[in-house]
Protein backbone atom coordinates (compact mmCIF):
# COMPACT_ATOMS: atom_id res chain seq x y z
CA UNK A 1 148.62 197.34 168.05
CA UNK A 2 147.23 194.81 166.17
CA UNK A 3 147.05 191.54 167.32
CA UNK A 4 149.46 188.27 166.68
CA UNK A 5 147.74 186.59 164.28
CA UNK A 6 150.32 183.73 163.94
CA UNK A 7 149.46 181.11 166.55
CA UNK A 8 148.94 177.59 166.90
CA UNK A 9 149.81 175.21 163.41
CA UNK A 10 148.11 177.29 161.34
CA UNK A 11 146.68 176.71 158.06
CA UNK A 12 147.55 173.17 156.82
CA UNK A 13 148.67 172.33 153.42
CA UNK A 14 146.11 170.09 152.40
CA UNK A 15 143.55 173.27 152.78
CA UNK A 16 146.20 174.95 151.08
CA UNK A 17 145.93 172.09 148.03
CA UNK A 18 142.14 172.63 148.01
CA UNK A 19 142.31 176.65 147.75
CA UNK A 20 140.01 177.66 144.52
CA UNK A 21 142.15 181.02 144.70
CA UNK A 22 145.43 179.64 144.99
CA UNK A 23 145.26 177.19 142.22
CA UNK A 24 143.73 180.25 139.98
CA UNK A 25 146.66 182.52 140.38
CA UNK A 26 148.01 183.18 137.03
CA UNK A 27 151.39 181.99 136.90
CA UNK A 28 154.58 184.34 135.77
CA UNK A 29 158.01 183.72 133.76
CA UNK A 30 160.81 185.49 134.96
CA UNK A 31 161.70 188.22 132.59
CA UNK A 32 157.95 189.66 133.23
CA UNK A 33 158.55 189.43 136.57
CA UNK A 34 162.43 190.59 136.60
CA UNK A 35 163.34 191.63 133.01
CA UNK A 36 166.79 190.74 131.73
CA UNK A 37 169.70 192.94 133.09
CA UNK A 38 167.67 194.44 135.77
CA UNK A 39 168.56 193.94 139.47
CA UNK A 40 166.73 192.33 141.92
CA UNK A 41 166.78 193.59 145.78
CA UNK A 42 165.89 191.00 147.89
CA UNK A 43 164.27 192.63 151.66
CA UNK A 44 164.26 190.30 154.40
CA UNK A 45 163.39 191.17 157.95
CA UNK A 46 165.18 188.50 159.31
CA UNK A 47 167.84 185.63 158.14
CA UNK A 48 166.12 183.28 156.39
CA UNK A 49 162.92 184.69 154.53
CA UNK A 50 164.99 185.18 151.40
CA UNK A 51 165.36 181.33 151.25
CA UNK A 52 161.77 180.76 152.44
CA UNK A 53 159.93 183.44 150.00
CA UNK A 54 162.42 183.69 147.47
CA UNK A 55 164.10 180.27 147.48
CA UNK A 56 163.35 179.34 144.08
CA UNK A 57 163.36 183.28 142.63
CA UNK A 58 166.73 183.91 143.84
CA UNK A 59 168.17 180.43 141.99
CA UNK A 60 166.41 181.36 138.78
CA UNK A 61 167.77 184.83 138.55
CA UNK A 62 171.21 183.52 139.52
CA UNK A 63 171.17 181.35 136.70
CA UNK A 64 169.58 183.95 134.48
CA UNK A 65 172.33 186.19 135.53
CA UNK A 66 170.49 188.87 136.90
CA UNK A 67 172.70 191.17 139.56
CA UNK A 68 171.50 190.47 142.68
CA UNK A 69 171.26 192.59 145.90
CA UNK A 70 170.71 191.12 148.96
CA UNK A 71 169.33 193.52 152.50
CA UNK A 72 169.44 191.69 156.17
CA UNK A 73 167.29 194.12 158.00
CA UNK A 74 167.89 192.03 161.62
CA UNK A 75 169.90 189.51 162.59
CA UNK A 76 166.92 187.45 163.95
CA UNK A 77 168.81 187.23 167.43
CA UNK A 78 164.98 187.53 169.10
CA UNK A 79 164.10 184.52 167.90
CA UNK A 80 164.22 182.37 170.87
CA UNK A 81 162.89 184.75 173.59
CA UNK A 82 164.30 184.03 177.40
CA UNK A 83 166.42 180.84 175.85
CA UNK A 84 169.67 179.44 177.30
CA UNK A 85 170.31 177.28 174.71
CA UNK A 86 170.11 179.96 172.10
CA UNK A 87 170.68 182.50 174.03
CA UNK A 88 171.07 186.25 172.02
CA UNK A 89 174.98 186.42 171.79
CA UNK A 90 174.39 183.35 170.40
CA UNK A 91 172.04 183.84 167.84
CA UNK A 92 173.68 187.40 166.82
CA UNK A 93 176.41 185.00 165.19
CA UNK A 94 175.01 182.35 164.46
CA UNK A 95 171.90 182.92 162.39
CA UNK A 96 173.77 184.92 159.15
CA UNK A 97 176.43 182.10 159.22
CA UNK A 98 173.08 179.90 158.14
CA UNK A 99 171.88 182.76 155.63
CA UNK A 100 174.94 182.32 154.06
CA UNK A 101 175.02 178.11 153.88
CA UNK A 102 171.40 178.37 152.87
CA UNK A 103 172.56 180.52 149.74
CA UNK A 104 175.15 178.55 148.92
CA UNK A 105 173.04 175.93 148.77
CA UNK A 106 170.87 177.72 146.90
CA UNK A 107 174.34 177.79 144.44
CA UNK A 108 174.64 181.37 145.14
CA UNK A 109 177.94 182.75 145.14
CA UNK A 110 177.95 184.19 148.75
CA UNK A 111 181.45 185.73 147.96
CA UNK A 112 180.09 187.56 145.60
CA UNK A 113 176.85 188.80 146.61
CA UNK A 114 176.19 192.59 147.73
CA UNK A 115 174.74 191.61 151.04
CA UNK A 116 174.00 195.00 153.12
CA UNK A 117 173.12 193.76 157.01
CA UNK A 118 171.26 196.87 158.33
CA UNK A 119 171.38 194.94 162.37
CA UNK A 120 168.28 196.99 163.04
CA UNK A 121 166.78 195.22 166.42
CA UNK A 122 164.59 191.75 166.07
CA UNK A 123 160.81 192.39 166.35
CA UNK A 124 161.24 196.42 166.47
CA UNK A 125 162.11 196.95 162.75
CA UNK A 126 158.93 199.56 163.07
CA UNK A 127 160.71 201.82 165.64
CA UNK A 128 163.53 202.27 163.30
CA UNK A 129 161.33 202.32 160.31
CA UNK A 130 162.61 206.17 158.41
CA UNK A 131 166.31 204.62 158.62
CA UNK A 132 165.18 201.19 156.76
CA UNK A 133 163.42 203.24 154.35
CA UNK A 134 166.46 205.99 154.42
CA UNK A 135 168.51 202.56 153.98
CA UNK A 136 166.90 201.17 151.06
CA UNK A 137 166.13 204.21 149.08
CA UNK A 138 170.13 205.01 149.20
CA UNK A 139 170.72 201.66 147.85
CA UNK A 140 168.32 201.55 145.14
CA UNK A 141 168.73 202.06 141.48
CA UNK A 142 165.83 203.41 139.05
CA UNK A 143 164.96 200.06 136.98
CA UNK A 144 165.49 197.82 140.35
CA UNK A 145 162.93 195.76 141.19
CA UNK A 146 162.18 194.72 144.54
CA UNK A 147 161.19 192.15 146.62
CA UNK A 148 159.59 192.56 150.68
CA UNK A 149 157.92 190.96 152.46
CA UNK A 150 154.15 191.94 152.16
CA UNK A 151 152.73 195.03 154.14
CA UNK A 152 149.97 192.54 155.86
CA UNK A 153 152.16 189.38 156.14
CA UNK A 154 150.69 189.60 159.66
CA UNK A 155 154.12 189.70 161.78
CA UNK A 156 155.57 193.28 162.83
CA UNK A 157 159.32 192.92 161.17
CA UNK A 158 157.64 191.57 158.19
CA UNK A 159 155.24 194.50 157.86
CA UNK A 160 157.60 197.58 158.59
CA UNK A 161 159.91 196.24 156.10
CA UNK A 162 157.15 195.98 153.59
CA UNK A 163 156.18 199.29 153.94
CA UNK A 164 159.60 200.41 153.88
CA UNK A 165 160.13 199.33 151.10
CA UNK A 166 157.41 200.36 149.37
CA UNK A 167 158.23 203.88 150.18
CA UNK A 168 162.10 203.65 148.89
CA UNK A 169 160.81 201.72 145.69
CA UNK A 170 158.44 204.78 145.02
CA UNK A 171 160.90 207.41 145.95
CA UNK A 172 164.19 205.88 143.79
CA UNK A 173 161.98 204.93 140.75
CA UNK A 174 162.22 201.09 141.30
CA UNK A 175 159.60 198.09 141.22
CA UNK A 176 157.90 196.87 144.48
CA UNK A 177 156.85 193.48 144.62
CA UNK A 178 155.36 192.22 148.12
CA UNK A 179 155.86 188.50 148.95
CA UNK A 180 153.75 186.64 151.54
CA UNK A 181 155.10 183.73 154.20
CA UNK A 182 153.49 184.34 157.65
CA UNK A 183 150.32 184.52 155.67
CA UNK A 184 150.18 180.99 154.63
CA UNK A 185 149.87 180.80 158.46
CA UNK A 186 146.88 182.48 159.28
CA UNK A 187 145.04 183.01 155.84
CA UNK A 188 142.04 180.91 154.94
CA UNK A 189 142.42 179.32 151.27
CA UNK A 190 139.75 181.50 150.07
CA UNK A 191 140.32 184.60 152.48
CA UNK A 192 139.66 187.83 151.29
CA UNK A 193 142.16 189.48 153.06
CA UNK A 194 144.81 188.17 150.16
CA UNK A 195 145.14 190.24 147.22
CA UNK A 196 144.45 187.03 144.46
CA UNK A 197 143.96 189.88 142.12
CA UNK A 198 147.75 191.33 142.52
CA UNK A 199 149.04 187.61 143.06
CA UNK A 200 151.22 185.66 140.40
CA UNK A 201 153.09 182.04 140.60
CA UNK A 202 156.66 181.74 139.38
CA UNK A 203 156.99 177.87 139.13
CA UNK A 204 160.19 176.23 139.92
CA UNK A 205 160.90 173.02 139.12
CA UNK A 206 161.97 170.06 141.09
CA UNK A 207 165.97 170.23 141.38
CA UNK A 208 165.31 174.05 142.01
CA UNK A 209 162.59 172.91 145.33
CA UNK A 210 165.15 169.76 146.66
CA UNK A 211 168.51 172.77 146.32
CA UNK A 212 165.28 174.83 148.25
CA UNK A 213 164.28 172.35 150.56
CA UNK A 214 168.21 171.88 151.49
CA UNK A 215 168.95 175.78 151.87
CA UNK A 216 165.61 175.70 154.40
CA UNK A 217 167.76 172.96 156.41
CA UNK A 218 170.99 174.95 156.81
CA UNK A 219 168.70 177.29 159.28
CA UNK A 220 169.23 175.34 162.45
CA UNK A 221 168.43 177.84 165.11
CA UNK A 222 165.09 177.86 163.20
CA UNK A 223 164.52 173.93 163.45
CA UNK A 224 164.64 173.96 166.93
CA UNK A 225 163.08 175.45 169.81
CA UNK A 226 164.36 175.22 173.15
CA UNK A 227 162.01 172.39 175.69
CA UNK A 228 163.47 173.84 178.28
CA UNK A 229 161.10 177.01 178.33
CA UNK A 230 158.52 175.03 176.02
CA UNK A 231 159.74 177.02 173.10
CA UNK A 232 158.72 175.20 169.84
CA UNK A 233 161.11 175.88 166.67
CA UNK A 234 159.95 179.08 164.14
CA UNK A 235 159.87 176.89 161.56
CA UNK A 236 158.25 173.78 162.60
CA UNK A 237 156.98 170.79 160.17
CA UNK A 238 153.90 172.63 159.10
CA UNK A 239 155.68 176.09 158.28
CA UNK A 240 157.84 174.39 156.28
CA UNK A 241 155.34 172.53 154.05
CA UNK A 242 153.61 175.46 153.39
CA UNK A 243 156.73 176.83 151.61
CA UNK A 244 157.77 173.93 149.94
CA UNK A 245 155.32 173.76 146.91
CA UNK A 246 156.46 173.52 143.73
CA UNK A 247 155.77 177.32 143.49
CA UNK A 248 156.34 180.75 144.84
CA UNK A 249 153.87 183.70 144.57
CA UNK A 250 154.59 187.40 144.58
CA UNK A 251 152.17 190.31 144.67
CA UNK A 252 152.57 192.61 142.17
């Protein structure tokens, strides 16, 4: 098993600012990276890394008018291990009720959306691995393209899901492309480890990052930890920086 790589503050933004790769990354317009009419299938391992990779993707293609589906593969409810303030039964209800606030802040209509929540179990998605890829292969449509989280994003959920993915994309005749979050975390801002090569920057502007920035707020659960156990939030100040730039990058 490979070990947790995402410890500690991680990577600030500031190193992030000064990252010769980063700010080299060819940047991307959204019909080459969704083309007009097709359908984007958003992945996420857990209820909130649509907003937090895809925050600005998923407004553009909304107002582009792009079908959208949208694939819950937990519902995050390990998120605050051996908590009484947010205990499981608590979190099982509580954290798709922010997934949907954060899209409709987002100006998604959440009424509308095709939102398929697989409940496969928090920080296991690999044990159930053949039914998410099962899953997402029988939802797929040839022409789809689709965004997970990256196969090396350097948390389990986040890679199962990724490779998932990859595998149902293949199989149905659809478009993978792999987005990064946890690596922000424990990536160096000239780390080899990142594929620059594969890497492209779909730029949204500022009312798009402020509707971003609110969505990211409607997360409570994730804002706080618990100091009874000494539990710090998921997504504490620094986490959140590094995914609020006035960019997003995919891996193509």
């Amino acid at each position: 098993m490979k070990a947790n790589p995402i410890v500690g503050s991680g990577t600030s933004i500031e190193a992030w600012a000064g990252s010769r790769h980063l700010a080299e990354v060819e940047e991307i317009d959204l019909q080459h990276l969704v083309p007009t009419g097709s359908r984007a299938v958003i992945v996420a391992p857990h209820p909130d890394d649509e907003v937090l990779g895809c925050g600005g993707l998923l407004q553009a293609l909304s107002r582009a008018g792009n079908p959208l589906l949208l694939i819950s593969v937990t519902d995050g409810d390990a998120s605050h291990p051996g908590s009484r303030r947010w205990p499981v039964e608590r979190l099982v209800q509580a954290r798709p009720l922010e997934s949907a606030e954060a899209l409709r802040r987002l100006q998604i209509d959440v009424d509308a959306l095709p939102w398929i929540r697989a409940a496969l179990p928090d920080s296991a998605v690999a044990s159930r691995e053949d039914k998410l890829r099962a899953l997402i292969a029988g939802a797929l449509q040839p022409g789809d393209v689709v965004f997970a989280t990256w196969r090396e994003d350097g948390h389990c959920d986040h890679e199962a899901v990724g490779r998932a993915a990859a595998a149902a994309a293949s199989a149905a005749g659809a478009r993978l492309v792999e987005v990064p979050i946890w690596a922000w975390h424990w990536a160096d801002p000239e780390d080899p480890r990142l594929p620059w090569q594969r890497a492209r920057k779909l730029v949204i502007d500022e009312a798009m990052l402020a509707r971003k920035r609110q969505a990211m707020q409607a997360h409570a659960s994730q804002l706080e930890g618990d100091p009874d156990i000494h539990l710090p939030p998921v997504l504490d100040a620094h986490a959140l920086e590094r995914l609020l730039r006035p960019f997003e990058v995919f891996f193509l």
